[in-house]
Protein backbone atom coordinates (compact mmCIF):
# COMPACT_ATOMS: atom_id res chain seq x y z
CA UNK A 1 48.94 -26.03 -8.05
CA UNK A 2 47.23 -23.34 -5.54
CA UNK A 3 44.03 -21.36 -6.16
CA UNK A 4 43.94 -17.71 -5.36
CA UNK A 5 40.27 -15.59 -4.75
CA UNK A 6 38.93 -13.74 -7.66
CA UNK A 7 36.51 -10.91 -7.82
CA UNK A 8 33.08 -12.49 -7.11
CA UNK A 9 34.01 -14.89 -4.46
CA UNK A 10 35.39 -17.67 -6.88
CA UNK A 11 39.46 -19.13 -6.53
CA UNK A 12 40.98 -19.90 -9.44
CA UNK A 13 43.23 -22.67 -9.91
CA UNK A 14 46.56 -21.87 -10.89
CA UNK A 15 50.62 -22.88 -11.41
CA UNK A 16 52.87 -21.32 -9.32
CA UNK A 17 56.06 -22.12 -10.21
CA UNK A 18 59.81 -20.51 -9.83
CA UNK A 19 61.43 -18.94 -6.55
CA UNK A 20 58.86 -17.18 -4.38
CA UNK A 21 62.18 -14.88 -3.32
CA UNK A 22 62.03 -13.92 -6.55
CA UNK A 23 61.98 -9.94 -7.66
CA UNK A 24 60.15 -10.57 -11.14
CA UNK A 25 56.67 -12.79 -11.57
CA UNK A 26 55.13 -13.15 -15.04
CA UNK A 27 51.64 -14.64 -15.00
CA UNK A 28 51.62 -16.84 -17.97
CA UNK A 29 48.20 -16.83 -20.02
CA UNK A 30 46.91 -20.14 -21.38
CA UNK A 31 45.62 -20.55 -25.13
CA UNK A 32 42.08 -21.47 -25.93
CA UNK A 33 42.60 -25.11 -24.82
CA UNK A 34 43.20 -24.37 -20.96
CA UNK A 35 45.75 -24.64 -18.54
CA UNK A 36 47.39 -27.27 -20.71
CA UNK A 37 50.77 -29.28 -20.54
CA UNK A 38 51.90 -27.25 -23.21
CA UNK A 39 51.78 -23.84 -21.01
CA UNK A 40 52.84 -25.68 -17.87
CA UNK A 41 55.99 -26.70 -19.21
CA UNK A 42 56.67 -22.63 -21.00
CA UNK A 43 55.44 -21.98 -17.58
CA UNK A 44 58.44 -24.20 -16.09
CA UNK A 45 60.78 -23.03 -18.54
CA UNK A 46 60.09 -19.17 -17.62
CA UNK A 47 60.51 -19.88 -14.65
CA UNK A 48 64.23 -21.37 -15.06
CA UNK A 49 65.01 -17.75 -15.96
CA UNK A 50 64.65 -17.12 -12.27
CA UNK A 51 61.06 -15.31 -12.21
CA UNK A 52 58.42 -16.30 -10.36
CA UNK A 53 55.50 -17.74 -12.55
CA UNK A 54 51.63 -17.29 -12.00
CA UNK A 55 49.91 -19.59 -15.17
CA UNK A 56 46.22 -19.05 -14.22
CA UNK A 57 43.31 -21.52 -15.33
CA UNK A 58 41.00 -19.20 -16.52
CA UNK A 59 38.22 -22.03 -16.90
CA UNK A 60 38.28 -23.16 -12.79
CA UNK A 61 34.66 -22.13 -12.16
CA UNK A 62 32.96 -25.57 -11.07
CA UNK A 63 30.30 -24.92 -14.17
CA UNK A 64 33.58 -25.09 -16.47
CA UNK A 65 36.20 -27.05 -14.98
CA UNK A 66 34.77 -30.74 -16.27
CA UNK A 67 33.21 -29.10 -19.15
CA UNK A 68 35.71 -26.80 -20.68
CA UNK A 69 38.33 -29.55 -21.26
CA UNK A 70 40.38 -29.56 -24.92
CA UNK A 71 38.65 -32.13 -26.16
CA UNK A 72 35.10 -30.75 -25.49
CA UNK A 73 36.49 -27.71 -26.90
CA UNK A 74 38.31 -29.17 -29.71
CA UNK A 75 34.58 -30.78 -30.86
CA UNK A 76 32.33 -27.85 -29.84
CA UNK A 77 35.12 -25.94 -32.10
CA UNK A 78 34.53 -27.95 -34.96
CA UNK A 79 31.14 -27.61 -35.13
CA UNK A 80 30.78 -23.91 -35.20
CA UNK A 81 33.78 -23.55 -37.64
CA UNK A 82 31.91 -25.91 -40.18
CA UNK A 83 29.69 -23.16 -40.65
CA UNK A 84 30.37 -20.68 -43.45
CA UNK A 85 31.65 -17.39 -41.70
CA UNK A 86 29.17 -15.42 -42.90
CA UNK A 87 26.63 -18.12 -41.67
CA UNK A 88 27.73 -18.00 -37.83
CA UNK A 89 25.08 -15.20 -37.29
CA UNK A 90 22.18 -16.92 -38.75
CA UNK A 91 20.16 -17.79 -35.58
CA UNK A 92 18.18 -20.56 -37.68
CA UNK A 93 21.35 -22.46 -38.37
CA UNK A 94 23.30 -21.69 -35.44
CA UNK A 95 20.22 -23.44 -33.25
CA UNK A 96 20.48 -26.33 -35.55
CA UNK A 97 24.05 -26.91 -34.65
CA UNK A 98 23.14 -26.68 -30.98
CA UNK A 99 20.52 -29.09 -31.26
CA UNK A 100 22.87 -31.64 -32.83
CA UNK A 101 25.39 -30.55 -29.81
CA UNK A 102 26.00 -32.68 -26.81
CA UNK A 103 24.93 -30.94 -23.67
CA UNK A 104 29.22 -30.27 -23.19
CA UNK A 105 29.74 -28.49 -26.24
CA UNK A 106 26.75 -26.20 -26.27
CA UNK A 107 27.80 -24.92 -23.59
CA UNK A 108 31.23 -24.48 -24.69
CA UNK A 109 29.85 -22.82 -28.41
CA UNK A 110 27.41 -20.68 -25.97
CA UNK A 111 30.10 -19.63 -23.74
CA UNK A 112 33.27 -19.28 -25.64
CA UNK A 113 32.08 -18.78 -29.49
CA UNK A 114 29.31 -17.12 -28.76
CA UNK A 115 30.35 -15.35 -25.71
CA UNK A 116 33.61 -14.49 -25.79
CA UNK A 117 33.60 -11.02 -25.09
CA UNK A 118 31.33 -11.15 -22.12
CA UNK A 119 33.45 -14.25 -20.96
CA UNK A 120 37.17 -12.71 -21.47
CA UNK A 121 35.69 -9.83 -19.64
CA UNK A 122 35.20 -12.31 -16.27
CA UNK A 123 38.63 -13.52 -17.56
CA UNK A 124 40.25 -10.05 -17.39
CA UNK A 125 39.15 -10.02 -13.66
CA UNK A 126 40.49 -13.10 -12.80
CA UNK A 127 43.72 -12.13 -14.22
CA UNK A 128 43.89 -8.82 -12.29
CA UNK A 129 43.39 -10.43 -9.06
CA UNK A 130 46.15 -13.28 -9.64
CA UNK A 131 48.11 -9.77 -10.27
CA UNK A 132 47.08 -8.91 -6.64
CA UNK A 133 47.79 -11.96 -5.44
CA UNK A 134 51.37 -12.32 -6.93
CA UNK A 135 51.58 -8.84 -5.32
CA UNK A 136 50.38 -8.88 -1.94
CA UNK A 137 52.16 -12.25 -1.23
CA UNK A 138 55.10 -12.56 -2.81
CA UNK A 139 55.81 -8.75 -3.58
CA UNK A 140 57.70 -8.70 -6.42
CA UNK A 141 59.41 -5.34 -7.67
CA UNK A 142 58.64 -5.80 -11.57
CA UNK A 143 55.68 -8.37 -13.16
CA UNK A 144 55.63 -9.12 -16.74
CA UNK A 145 52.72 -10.92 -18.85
CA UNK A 146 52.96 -13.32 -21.71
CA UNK A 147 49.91 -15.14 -23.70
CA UNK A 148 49.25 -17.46 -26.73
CA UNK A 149 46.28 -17.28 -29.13
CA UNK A 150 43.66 -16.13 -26.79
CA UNK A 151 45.73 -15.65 -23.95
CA UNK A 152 47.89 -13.31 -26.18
CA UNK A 153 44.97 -11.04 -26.79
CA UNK A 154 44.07 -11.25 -22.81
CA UNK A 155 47.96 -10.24 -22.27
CA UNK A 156 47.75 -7.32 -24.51
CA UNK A 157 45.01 -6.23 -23.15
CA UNK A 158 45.85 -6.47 -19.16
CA UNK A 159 48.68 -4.88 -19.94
CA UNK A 160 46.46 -1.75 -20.90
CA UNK A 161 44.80 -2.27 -17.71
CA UNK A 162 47.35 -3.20 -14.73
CA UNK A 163 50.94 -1.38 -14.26
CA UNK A 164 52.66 -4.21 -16.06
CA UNK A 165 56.25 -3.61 -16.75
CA UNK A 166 56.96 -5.84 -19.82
CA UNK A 167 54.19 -7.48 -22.37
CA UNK A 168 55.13 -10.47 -25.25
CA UNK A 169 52.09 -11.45 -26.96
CA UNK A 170 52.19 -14.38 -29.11
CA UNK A 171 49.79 -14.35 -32.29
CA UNK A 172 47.32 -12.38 -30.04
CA UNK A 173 44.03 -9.66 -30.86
CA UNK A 174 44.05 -6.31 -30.28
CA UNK A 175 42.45 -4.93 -27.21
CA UNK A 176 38.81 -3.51 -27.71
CA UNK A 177 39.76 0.38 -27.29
CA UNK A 178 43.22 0.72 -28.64
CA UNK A 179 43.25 4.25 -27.47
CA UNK A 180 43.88 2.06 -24.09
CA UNK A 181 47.33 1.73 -25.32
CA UNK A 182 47.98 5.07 -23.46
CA UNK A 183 47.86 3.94 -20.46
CA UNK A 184 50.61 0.74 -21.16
CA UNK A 185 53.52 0.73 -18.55
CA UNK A 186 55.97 -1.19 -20.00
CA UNK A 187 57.12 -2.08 -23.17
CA UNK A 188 55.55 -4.57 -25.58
CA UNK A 189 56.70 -7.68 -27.75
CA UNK A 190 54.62 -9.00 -30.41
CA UNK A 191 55.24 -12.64 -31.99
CA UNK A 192 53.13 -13.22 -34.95
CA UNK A 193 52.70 -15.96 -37.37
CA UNK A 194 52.99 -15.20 -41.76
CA UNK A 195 50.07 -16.70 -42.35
CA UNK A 196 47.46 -15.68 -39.81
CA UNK A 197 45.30 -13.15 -41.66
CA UNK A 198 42.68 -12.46 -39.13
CA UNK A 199 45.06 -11.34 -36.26
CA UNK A 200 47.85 -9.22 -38.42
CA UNK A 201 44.94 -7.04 -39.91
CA UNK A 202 45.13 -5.93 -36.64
CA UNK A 203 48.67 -5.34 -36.24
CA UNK A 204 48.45 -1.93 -38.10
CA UNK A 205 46.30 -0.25 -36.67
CA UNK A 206 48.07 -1.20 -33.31
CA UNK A 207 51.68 -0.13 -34.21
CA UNK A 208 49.91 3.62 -35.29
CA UNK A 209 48.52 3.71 -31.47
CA UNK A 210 51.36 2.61 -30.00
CA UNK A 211 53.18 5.34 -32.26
CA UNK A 212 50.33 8.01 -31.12
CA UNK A 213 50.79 7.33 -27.61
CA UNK A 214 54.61 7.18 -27.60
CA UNK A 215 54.70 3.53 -26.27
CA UNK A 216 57.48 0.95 -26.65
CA UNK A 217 56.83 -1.77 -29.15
CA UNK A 218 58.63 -4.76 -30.53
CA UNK A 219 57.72 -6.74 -33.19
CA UNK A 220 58.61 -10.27 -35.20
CA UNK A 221 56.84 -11.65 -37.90
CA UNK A 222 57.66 -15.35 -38.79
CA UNK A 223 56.66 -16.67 -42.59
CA UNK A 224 55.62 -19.83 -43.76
CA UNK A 225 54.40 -20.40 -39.93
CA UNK A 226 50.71 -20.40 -39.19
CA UNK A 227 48.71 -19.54 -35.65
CA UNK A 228 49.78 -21.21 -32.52
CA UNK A 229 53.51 -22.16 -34.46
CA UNK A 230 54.75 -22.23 -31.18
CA UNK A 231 52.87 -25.19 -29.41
CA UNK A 232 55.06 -28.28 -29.63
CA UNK A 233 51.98 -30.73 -29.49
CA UNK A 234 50.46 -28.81 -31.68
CA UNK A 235 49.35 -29.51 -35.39
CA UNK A 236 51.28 -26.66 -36.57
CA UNK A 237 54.48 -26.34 -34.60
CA UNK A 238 57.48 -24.76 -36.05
CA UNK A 239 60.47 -25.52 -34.03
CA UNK A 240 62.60 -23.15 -35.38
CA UNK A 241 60.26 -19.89 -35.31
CA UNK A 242 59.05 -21.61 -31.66
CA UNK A 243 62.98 -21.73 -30.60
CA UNK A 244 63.41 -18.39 -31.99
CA UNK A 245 60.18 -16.74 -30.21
CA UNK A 246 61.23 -18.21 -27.24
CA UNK A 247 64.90 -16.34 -27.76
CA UNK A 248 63.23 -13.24 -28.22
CA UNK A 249 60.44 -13.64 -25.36
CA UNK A 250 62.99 -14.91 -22.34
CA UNK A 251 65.58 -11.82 -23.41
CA UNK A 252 62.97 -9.41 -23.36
CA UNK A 253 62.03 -10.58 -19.95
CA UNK A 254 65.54 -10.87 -18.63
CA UNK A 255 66.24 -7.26 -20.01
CA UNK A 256 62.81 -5.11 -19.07
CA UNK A 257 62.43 -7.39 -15.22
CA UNK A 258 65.86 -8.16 -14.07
C-alpha cells in the first residue's frame, strides 16, 4: 500500500502492485464497495500480465475512510433502495429514512446516493493525479484503465479526460457529455451483463458517439448474467462470463499496451 497527493492537498491510499520497470501501468478502479479484496486480487492478477498496477481507494479522505466501509455501505444501500424509485426524490420521505439512519449511513446515503455526481467529480481528480503519479515516477510509455460497476463508469469517463491508451469497462455508465468521446485516445472495451437494464439503455447511445467521433470500440454482452457477474464473492458471480471477461480484458491489454 502507498498513498500518492491528490488535488486539494489530500493522499490517497492506494495498491501498487506489478514491476515498477514496467512500460505499461493500468490503474484499476474499485466498485461501489471500496478498495476491496475482490479488486486487490484482479489488481494482482493484472499485474501477472507484467503491467504495473495503480488500484486507488477512492474513499481515503479521513471523513470516509472508517465510515465508507462495505458494510456501512451495504446498510445505508438498503435503506435508500427500499424506497420506491419514483419515491427517492420525495424530500418528506427521504428525511424520514435519514432520521431512522445511524449517524454512518447518513452520511454514506448523503454522500454517495445523494451525491454522487458532486462526489465522482472529487473522484475523477483523484484518479487523474494517481495518473500523474504513475507518470512522473515510474514513467511508463502506455497506461490503460479498467473499472467495475461504479468504477466502470469512472474508467469510461477518465478515459475521455486523460490520454489513456486502452479502456475495458465492466457493466459501467456513460460519461455525462458523450460528445467527450471525441477526445478518447485509445480504444475501448465494454463488458456488460444481459440483465442490467439501467446501464445498457445507455449502451446505444454510446456506440452512435463512438461511431460519430470515429473512435475504437469493443463490445461483449453476457446473458443470463446480472450486474457485478464478475465479483467472485459476490451474490451474483458467474464464473464462466467472469473467466471469459477476464479473457477478453487481459488480451486487450496485452495487445493495445505491450
Amino acid at each position: 500500500m502507498i498513498e500518492y497527493p491528490s488535488f486539494d492537498g489530500s493522499t490517497v491510499k492506494a495498491l501498487l502492485v506489478g514491476d515498477k520497470g514496467s512500460k505499461s501501468a493500468v490503474i484499476v478502479i474499485q466498485e461501489i464497495w471500496g478498495l476491496t479484496n475482490f479488486i486487490k486480487n484482479y489488481s494482482r492478477k493484472l499485474s501477472s500480465q507484467g503491467h504495473l498496477v495503480l488500484a486507488p481507494h477512492l474513499y481515503s479522505r479521513k471523513e470516509e475512510y472508517e465510515t465508507f466501509s462495505q458494510e456501512n455501505i451495504m446498510m445505508a444501500m438498503k435503506l435508500f433502495f427500499d424506497l420506491p424509485p419514483e419515491k427517492r426524490g420525495d424530500k418528506d420521505l427521504i428525511k424520514a429514512t435519514l432520521e431512522r439512519a445511524t449517524p454512518e449511513q447518513r452520511e454514506v446515503i448523503t454522500k454517495l446516493m445523494m451525491g454522487r455526481g458532486q462526489l465522482e467529480e472529487r473522484m475523477v481528480k483523484d484518479l487523474a493525479m494517481g495518473y500523474d503519479y504513475l507518470k512522473g515516477k515510474f514513467k511508463p510509455s502506455k497506461m490503460g484503465v479498467v473499472g467495475f460497476c461504479m468504477g466502470g463508469g469512472l474508467s469510461f469517463r477518465v478515459s475521455t479526460q486523460l490520454p489513456l491508451d486502452a479502456t475495458v469497462v465492466y457493466y459501467g455508465a456513460n460519461p455525462p457529455n458523450l460528445d467527450d468521446i471525441s477526445k478518447m485516445k485509445g480504444p475501448m472495451l465494454g463488458l456488460y451483463a444481459g440483465e442490467d437494464p439501467r446501464i445498457n439503455a445507455g449502451i446505444p447511445d454510446a456506440v452512435a458517439h463512438f461511431v460519430k467521433f470515429k473512435k475504437q470500440i469493443e463490445l461483449k454482452l453476457y446473458p443470463n448474467t446480472n450486474h457485478a457477474f464478475a465479483n467472485n464473492d459476490g451474490s451474483v458471480y458467474n464464473k464462466e462470463a467472469a473467466d471469459d471477461a477476464w479473457e477478453k480484458a487481459s488480451s486487450f491489454f496485452r495487445r493495445y499496451l505491450q
